[in-house]
Protein backbone atom coordinates (compact mmCIF):
# COMPACT_ATOMS: atom_id res chain seq x y z
CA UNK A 1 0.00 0.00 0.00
CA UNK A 2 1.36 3.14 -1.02
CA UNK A 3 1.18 6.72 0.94
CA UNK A 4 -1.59 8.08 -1.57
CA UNK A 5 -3.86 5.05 -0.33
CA UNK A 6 -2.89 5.07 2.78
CA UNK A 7 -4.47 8.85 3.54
CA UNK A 8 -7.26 8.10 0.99
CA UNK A 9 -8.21 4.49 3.62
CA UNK A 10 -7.64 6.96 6.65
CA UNK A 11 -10.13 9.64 5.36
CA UNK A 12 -12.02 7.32 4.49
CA UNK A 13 -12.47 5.25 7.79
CA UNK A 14 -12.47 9.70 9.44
CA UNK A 15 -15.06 10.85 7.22
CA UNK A 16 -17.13 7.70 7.46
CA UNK A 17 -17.00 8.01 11.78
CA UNK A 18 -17.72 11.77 11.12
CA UNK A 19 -21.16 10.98 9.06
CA UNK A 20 -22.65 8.34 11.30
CA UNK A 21 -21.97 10.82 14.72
CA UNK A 22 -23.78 13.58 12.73
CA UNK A 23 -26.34 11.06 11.70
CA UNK A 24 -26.75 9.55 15.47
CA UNK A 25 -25.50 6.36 14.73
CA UNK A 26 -22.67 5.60 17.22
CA UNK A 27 -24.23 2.48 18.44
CA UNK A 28 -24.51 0.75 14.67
CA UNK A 29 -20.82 2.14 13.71
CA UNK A 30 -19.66 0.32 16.92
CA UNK A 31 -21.52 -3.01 15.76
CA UNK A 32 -20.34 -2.26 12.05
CA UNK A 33 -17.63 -0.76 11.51
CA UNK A 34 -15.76 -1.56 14.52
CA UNK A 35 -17.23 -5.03 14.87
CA UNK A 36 -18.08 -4.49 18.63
CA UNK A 37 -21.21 -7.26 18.18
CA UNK A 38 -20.66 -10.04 16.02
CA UNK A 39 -24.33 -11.28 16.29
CA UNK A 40 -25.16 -8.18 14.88
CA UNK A 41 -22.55 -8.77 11.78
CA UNK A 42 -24.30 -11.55 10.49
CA UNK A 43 -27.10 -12.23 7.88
CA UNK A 44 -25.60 -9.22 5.69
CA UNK A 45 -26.42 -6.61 8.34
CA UNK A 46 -22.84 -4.77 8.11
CA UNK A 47 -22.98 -4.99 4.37
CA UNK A 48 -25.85 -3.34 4.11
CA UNK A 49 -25.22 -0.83 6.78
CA UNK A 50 -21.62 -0.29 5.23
CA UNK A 51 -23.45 0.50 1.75
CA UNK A 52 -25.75 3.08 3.02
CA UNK A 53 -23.37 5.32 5.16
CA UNK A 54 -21.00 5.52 2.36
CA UNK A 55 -23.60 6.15 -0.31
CA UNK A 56 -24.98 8.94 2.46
CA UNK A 57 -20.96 10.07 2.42
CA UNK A 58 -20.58 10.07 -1.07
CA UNK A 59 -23.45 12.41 -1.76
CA UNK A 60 -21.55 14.79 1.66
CA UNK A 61 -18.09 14.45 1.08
CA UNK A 62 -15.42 14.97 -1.62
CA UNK A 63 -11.90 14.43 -0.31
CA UNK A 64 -11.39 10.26 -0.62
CA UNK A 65 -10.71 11.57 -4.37
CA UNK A 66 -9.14 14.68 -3.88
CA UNK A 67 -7.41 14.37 -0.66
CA UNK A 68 -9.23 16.52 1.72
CA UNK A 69 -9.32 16.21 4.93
CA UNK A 70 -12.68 15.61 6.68
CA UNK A 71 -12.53 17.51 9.72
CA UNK A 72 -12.83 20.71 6.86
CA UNK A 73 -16.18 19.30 5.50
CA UNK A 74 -18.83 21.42 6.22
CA UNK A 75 -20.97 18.97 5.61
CA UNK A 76 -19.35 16.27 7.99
CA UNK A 77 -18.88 18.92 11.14
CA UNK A 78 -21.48 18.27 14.44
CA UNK A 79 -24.57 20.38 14.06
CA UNK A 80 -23.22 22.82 16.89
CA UNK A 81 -20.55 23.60 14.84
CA UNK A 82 -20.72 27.41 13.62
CA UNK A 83 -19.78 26.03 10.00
CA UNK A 84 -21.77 23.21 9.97
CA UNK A 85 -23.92 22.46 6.71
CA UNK A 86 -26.72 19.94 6.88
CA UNK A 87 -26.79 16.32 5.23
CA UNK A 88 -27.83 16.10 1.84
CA UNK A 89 -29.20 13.06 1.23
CA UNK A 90 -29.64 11.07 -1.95
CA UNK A 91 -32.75 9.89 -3.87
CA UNK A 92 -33.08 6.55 -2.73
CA UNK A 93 -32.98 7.43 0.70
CA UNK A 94 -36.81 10.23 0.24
CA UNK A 95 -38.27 7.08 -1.09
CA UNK A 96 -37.78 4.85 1.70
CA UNK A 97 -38.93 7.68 3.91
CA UNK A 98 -42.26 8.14 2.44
């Protein structure tokens, strides 16, 4: 793994923790991401959690391609944050709410 990938994996994994505190979910990034509960791993449940936070973060966030870092994102930044922008949130994700 070279240097380039190396920060692109890193703002990846940043960015990624960033979204799901903004978006209240600590608890499922814990059981996800982090693998604190394996139980809740199985039957496809990180997949699928996995897929929608980064579709969420690709539709919020910019720098895995160009190198930003995350803690800049407006987007990204905790709602108390003076520069804080909300989520935007994809297509897909209006359907399911209505």
């Amino acid at each position: 793994m070279n240097v380039h990938e190396a920060v692109r994996r890193n703002n990846y994994k940043n960015a990624l923790h960033m979204l799901c505190i903004k978006m209240g979910w600590t608890k499922e990034y814990s059981w996800y991401i982090m693998r604190r509960e394996p139980d809740m791993c199985r039957n496809g449940g990180r997949e699928a959690f996995i897929k929608k936070a980064t579709r969420l973060l690709a539709f919020n966030y910019d720098g895995i391609h160009t190198g930003a870092e995350p803690s800049l994102s407006p987007r990204l930044l905790p709602s108390e944050h003076p520069l804080s922008q909300p989520i935007r949130f994809p297509p897909e994700f209006e359907e399911k709410s209505k």
